[in-house]
PDB file of N, CA and C in Angstrom:
ATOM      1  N   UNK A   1      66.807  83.142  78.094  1.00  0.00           N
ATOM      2  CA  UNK A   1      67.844  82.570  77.256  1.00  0.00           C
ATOM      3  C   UNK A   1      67.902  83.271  75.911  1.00  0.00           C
ATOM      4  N   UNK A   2      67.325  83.532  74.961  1.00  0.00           N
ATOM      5  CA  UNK A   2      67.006  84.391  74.330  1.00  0.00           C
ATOM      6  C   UNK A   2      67.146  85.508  74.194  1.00  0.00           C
ATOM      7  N   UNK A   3      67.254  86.297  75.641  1.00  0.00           N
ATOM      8  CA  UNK A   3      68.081  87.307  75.375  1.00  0.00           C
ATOM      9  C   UNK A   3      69.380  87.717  75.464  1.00  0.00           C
ATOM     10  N   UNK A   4      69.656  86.421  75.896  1.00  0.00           N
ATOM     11  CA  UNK A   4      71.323  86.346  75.912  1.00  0.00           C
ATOM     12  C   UNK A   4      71.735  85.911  74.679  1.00  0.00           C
ATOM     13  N   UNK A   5      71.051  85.388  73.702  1.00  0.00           N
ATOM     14  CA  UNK A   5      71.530  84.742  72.464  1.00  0.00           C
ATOM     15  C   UNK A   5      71.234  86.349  71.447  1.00  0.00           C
ATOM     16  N   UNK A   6      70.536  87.091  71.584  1.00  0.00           N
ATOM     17  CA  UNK A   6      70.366  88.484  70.945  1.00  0.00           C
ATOM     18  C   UNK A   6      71.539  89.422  71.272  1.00  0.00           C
ATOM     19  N   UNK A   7      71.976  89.256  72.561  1.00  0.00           N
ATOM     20  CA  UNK A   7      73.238  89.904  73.341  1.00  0.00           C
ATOM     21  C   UNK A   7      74.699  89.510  72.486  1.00  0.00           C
ATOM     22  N   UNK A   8      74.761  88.262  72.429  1.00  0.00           N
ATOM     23  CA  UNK A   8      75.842  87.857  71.605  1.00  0.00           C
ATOM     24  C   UNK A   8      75.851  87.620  70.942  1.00  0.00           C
ATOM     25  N   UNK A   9      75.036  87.769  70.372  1.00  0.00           N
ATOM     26  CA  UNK A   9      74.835  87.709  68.514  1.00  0.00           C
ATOM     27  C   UNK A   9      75.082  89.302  67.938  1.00  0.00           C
ATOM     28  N   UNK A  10      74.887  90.509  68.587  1.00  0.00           N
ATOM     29  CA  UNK A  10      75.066  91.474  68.649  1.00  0.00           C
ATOM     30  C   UNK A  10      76.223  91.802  68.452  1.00  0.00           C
ATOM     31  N   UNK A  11      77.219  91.621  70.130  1.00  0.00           N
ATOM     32  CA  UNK A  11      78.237  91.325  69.959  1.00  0.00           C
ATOM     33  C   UNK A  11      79.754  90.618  68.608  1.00  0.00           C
ATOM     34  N   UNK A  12      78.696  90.149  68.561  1.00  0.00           N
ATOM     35  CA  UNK A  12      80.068  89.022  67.192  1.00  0.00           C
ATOM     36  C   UNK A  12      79.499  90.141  66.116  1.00  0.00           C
ATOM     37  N   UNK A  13      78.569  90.767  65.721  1.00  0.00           N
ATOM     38  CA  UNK A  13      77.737  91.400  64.826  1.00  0.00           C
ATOM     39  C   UNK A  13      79.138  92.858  64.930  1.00  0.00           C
ATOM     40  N   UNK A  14      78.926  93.298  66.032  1.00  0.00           N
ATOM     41  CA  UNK A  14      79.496  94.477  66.361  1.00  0.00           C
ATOM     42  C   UNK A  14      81.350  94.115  66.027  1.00  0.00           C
ATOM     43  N   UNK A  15      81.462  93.418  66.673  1.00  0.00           N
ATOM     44  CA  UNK A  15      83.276  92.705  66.625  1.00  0.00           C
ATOM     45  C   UNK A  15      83.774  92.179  65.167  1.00  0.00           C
ATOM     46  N   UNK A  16      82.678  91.919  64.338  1.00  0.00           N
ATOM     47  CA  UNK A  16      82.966  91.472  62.880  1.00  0.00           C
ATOM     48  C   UNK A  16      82.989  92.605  62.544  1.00  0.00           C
ATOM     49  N   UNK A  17      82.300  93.676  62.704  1.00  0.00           N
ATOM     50  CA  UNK A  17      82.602  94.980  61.786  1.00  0.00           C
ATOM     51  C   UNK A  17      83.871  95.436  61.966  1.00  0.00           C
ATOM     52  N   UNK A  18      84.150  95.883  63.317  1.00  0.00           N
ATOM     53  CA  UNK A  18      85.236  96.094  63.984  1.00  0.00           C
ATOM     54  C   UNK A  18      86.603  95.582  63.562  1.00  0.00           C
ATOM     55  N   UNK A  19      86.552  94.321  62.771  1.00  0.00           N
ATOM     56  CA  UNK A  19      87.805  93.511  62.485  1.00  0.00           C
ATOM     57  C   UNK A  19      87.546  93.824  61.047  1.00  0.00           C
ATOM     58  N   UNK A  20      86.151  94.376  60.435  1.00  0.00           N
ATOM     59  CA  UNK A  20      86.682  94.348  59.214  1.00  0.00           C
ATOM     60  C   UNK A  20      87.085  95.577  58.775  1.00  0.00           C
ATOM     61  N   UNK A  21      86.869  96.885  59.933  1.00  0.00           N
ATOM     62  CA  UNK A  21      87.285  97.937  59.752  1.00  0.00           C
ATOM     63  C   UNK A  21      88.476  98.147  60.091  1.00  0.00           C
ATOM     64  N   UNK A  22      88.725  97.099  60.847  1.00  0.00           N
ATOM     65  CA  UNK A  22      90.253  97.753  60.673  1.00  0.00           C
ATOM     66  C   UNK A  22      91.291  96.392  59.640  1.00  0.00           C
ATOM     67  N   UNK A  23      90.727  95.947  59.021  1.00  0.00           N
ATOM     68  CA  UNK A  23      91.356  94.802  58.272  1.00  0.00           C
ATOM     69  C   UNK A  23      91.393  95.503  56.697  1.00  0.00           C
ATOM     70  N   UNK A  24      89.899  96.262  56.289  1.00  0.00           N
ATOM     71  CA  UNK A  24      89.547  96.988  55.267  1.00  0.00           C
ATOM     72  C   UNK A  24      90.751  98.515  55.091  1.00  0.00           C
ATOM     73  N   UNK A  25      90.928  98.962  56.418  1.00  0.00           N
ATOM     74  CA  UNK A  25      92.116 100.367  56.522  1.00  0.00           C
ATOM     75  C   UNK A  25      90.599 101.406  55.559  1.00  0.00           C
ATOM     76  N   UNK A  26      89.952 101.780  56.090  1.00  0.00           N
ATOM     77  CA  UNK A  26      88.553 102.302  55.487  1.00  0.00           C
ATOM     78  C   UNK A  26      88.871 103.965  56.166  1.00  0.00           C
ATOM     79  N   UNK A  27      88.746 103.561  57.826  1.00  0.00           N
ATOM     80  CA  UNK A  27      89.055 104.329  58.386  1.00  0.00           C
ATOM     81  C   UNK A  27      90.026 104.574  59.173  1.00  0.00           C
ATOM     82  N   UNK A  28      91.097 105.573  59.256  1.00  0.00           N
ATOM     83  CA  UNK A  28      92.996 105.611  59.831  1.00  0.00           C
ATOM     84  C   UNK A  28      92.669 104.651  60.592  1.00  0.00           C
ATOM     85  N   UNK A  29      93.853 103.858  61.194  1.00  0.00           N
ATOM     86  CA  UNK A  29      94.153 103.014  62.029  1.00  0.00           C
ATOM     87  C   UNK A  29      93.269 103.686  63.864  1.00  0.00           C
ATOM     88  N   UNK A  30      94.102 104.807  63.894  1.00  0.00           N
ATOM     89  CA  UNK A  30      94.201 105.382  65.265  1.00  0.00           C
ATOM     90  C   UNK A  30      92.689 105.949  65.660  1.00  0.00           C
ATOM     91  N   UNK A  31      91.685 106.022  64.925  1.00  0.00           N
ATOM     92  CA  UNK A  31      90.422 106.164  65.242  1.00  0.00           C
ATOM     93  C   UNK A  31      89.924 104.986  65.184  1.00  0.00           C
ATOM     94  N   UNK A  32      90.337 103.825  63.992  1.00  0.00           N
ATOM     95  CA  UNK A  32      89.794 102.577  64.360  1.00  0.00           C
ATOM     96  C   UNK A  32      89.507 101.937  66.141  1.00  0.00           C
ATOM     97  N   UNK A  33      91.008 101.837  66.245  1.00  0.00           N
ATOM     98  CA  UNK A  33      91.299 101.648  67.710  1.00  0.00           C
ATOM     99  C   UNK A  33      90.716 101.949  68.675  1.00  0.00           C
ATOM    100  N   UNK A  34      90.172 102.694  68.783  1.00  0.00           N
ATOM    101  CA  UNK A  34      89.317 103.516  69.462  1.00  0.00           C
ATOM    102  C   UNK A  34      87.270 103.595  69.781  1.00  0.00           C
ATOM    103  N   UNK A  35      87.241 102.499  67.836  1.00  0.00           N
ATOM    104  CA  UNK A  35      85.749 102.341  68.088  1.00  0.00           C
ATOM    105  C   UNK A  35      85.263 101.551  69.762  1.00  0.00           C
ATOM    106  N   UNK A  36      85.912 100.741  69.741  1.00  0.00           N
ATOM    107  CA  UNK A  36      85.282  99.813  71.330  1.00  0.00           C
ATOM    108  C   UNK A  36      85.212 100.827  72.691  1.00  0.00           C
ATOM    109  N   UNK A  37      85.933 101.333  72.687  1.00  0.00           N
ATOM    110  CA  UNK A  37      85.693 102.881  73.593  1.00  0.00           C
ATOM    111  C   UNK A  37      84.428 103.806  73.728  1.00  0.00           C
ATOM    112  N   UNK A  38      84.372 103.903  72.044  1.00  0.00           N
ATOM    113  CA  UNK A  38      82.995 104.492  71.797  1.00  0.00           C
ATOM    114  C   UNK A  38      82.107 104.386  71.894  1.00  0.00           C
ATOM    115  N   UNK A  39      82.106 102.570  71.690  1.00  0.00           N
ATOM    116  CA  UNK A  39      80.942 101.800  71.453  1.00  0.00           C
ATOM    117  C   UNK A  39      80.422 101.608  73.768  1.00  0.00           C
ATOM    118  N   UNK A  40      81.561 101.810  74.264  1.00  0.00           N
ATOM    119  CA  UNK A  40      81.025 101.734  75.635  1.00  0.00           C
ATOM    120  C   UNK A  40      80.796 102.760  76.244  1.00  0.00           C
ATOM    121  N   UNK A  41      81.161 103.783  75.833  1.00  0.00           N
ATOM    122  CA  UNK A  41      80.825 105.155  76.491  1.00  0.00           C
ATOM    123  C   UNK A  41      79.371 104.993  75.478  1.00  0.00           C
ATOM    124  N   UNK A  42      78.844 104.789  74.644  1.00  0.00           N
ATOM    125  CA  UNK A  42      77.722 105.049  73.973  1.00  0.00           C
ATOM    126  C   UNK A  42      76.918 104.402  74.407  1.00  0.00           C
ATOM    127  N   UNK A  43      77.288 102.641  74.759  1.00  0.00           N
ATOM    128  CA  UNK A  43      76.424 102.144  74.898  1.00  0.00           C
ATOM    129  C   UNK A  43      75.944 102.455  77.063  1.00  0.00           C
ATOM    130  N   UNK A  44      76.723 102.801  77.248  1.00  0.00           N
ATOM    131  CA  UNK A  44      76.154 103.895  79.324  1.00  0.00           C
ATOM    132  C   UNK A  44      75.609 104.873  79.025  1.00  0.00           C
ATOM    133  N   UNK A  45      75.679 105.839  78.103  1.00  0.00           N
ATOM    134  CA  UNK A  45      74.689 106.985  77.964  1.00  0.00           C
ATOM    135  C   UNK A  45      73.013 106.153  77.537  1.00  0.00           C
ATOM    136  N   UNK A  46      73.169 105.153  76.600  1.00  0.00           N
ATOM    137  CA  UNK A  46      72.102 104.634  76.107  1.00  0.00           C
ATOM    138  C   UNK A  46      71.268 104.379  77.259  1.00  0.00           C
ATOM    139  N   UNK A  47      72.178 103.121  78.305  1.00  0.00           N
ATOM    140  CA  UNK A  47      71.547 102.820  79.813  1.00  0.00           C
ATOM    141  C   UNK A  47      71.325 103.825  80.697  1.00  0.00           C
ATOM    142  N   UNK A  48      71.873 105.489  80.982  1.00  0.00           N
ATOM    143  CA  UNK A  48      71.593 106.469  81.514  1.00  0.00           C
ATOM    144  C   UNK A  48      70.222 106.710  80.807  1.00  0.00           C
ATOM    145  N   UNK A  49      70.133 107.130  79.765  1.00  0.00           N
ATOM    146  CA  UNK A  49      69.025 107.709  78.859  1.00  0.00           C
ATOM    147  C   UNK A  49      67.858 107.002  78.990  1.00  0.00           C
ATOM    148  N   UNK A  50      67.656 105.136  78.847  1.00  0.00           N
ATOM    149  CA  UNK A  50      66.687 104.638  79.144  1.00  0.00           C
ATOM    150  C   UNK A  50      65.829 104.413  80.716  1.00  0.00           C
ATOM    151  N   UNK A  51      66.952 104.341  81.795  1.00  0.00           N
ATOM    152  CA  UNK A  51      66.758 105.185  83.454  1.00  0.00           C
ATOM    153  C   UNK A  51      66.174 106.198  83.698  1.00  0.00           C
ATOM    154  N   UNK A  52      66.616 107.426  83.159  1.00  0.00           N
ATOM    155  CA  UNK A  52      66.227 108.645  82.752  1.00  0.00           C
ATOM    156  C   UNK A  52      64.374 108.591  82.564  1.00  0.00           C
ATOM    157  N   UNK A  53      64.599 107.944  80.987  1.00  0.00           N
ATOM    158  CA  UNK A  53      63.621 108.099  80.688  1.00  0.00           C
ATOM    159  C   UNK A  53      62.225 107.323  81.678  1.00  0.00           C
ATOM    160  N   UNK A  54      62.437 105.474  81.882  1.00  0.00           N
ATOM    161  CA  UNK A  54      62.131 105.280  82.931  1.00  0.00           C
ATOM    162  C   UNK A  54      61.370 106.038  83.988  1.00  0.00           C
ATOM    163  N   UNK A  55      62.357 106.462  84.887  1.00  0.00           N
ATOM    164  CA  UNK A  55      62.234 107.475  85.911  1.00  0.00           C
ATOM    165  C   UNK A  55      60.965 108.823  85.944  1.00  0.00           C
ATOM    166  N   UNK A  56      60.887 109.229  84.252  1.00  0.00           N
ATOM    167  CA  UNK A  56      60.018 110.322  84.568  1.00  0.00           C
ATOM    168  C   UNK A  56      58.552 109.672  83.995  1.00  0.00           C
ATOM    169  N   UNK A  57      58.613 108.643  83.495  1.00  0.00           N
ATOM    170  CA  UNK A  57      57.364 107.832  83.486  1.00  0.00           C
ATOM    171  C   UNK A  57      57.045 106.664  84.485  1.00  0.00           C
ATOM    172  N   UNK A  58      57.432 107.139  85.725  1.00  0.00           N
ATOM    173  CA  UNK A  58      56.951 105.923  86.423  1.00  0.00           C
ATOM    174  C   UNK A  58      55.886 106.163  86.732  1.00  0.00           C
ATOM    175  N   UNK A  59      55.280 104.805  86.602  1.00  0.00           N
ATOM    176  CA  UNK A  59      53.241 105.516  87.357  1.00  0.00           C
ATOM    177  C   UNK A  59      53.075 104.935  88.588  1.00  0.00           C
ATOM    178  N   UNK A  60      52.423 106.380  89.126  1.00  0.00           N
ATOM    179  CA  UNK A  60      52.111 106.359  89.930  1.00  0.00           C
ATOM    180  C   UNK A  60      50.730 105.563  90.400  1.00  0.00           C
ATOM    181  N   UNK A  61      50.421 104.501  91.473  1.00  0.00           N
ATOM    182  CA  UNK A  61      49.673 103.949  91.421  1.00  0.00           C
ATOM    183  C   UNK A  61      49.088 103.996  93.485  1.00  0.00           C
ATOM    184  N   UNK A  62      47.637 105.072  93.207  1.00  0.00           N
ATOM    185  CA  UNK A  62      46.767 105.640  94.161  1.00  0.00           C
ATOM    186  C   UNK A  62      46.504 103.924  94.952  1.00  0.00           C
ATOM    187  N   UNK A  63      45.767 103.236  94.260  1.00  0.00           N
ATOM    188  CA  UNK A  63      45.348 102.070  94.771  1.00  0.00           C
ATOM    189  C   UNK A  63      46.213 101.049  95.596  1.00  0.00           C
ATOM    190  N   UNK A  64      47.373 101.062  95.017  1.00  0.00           N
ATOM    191  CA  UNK A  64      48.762 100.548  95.628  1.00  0.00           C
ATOM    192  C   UNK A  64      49.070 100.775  97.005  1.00  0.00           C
ATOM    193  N   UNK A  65      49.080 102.010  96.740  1.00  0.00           N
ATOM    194  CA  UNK A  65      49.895 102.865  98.213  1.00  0.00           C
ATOM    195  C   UNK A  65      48.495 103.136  99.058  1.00  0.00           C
ATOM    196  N   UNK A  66      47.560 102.958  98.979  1.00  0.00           N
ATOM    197  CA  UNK A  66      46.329 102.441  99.813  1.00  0.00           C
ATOM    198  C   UNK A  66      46.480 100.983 100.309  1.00  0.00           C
ATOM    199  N   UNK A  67      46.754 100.151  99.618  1.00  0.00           N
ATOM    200  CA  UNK A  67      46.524  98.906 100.023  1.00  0.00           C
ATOM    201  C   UNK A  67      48.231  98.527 100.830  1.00  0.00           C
ATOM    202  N   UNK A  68      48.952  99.151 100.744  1.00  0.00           N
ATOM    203  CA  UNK A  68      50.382  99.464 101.146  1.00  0.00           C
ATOM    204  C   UNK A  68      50.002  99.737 102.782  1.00  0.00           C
ATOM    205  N   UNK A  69      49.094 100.529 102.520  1.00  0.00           N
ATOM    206  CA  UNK A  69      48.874 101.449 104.365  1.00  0.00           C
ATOM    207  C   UNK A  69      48.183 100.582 105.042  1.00  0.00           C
ATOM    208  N   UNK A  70      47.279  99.771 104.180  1.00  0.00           N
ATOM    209  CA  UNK A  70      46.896  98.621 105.316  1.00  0.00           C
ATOM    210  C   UNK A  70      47.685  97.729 105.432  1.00  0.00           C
ATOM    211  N   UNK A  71      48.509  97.240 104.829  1.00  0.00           N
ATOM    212  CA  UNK A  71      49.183  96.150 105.485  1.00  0.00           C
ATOM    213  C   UNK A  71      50.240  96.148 106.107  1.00  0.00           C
ATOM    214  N   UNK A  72      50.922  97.852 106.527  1.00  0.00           N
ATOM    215  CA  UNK A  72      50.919  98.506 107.257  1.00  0.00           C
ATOM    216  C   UNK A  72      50.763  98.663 109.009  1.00  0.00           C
ATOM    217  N   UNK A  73      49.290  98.972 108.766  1.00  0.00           N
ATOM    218  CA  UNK A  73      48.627  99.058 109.997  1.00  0.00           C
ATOM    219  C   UNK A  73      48.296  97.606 110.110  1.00  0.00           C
ATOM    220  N   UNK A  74      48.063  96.510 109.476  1.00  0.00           N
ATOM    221  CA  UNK A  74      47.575  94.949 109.777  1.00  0.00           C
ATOM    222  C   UNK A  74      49.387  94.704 110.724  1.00  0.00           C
ATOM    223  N   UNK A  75      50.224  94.822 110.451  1.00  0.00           N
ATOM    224  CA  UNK A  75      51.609  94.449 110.716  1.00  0.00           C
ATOM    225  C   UNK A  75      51.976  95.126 111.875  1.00  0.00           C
ATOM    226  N   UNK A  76      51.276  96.473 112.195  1.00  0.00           N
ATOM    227  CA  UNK A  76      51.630  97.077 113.330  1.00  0.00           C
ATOM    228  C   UNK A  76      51.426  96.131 114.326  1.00  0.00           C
ATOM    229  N   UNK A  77      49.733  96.153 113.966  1.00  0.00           N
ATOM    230  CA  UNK A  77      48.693  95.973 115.184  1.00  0.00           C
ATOM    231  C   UNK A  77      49.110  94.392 115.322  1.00  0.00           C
ATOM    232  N   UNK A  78      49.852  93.466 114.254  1.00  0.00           N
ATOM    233  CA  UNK A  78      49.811  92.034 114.467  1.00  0.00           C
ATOM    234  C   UNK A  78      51.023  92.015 115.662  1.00  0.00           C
ATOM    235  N   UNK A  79      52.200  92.726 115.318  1.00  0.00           N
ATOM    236  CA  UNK A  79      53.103  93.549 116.043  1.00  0.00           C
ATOM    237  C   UNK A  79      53.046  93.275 117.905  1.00  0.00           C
ATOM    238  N   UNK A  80      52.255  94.587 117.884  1.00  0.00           N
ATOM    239  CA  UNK A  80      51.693  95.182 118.888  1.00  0.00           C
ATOM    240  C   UNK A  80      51.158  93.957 119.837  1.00  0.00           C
ATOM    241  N   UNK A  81      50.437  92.993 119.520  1.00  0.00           N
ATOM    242  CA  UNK A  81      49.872  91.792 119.740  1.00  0.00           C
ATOM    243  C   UNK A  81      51.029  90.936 120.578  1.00  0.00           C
ATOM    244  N   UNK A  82      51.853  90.761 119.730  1.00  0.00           N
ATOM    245  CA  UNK A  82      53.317  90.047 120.230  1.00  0.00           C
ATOM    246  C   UNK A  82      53.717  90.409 121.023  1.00  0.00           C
ATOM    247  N   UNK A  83      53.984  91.798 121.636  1.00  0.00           N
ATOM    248  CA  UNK A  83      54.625  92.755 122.321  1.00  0.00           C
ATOM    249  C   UNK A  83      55.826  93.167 121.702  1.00  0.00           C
ATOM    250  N   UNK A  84      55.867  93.158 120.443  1.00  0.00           N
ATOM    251  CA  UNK A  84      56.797  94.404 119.981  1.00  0.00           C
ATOM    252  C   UNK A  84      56.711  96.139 119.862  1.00  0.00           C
ATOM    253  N   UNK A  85      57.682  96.378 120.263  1.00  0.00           N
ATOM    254  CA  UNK A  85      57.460  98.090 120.532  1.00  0.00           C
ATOM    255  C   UNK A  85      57.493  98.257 118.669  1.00  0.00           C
ATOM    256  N   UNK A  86      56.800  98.854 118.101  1.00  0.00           N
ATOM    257  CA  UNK A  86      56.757  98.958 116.679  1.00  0.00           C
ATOM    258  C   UNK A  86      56.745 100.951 116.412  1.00  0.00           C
ATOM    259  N   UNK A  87      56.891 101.793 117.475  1.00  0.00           N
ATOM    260  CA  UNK A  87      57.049 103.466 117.793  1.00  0.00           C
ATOM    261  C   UNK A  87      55.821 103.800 117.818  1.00  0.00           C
ATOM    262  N   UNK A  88      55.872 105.148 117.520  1.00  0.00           N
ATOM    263  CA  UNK A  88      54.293 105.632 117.292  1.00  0.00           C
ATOM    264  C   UNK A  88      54.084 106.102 116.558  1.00  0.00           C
ATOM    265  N   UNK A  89      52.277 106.054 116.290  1.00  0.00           N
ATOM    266  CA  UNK A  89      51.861 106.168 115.200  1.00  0.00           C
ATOM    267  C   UNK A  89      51.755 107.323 114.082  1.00  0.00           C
TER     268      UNK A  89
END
């Protein structure tokens, strides 16, 4: 919940500037218009970039994918038991 109240608080944060930039005439009209555009193409590179980044730090975890292979082979063989064809090994 909380982070939905940071989300739109953001929001009104971002949309108050927005109304006062173009209420202020600070910056031309026709680039004003245009900030919310910016602000979403900026804010998908941000979500690309943090994926990205993500992605080349994922750890890798040895112990995992060990304990992965047995339960694995426990599921074959429980499988196998039933008489399901489960392929080969």
């Amino acid at each position: 919940m909380k982070h939905i109240v940071k989300i739109l608080s953001l929001l009104v944060a971002i949309s108050g500037f927005w109304i006062g930039l173009l209420q202020a005439a600070i910056i031309p009209r026709s680039h004003t218009w245009l900030l919310p555009i910016y602000f979403v193409v900026s804010l998908g590179c941000y979500g690309l970039l943090m994926v990205g980044i993500g992605l080349m730090q994922f750890p890798t975890c040895p112990q995992e994918a060990v304990l992965l292979q047995k339960d694995i082979a426990e599921a074959k063989d429980f499988f196998k038991h039933k008489g399901v064809d489960v392929g080969s090994d």
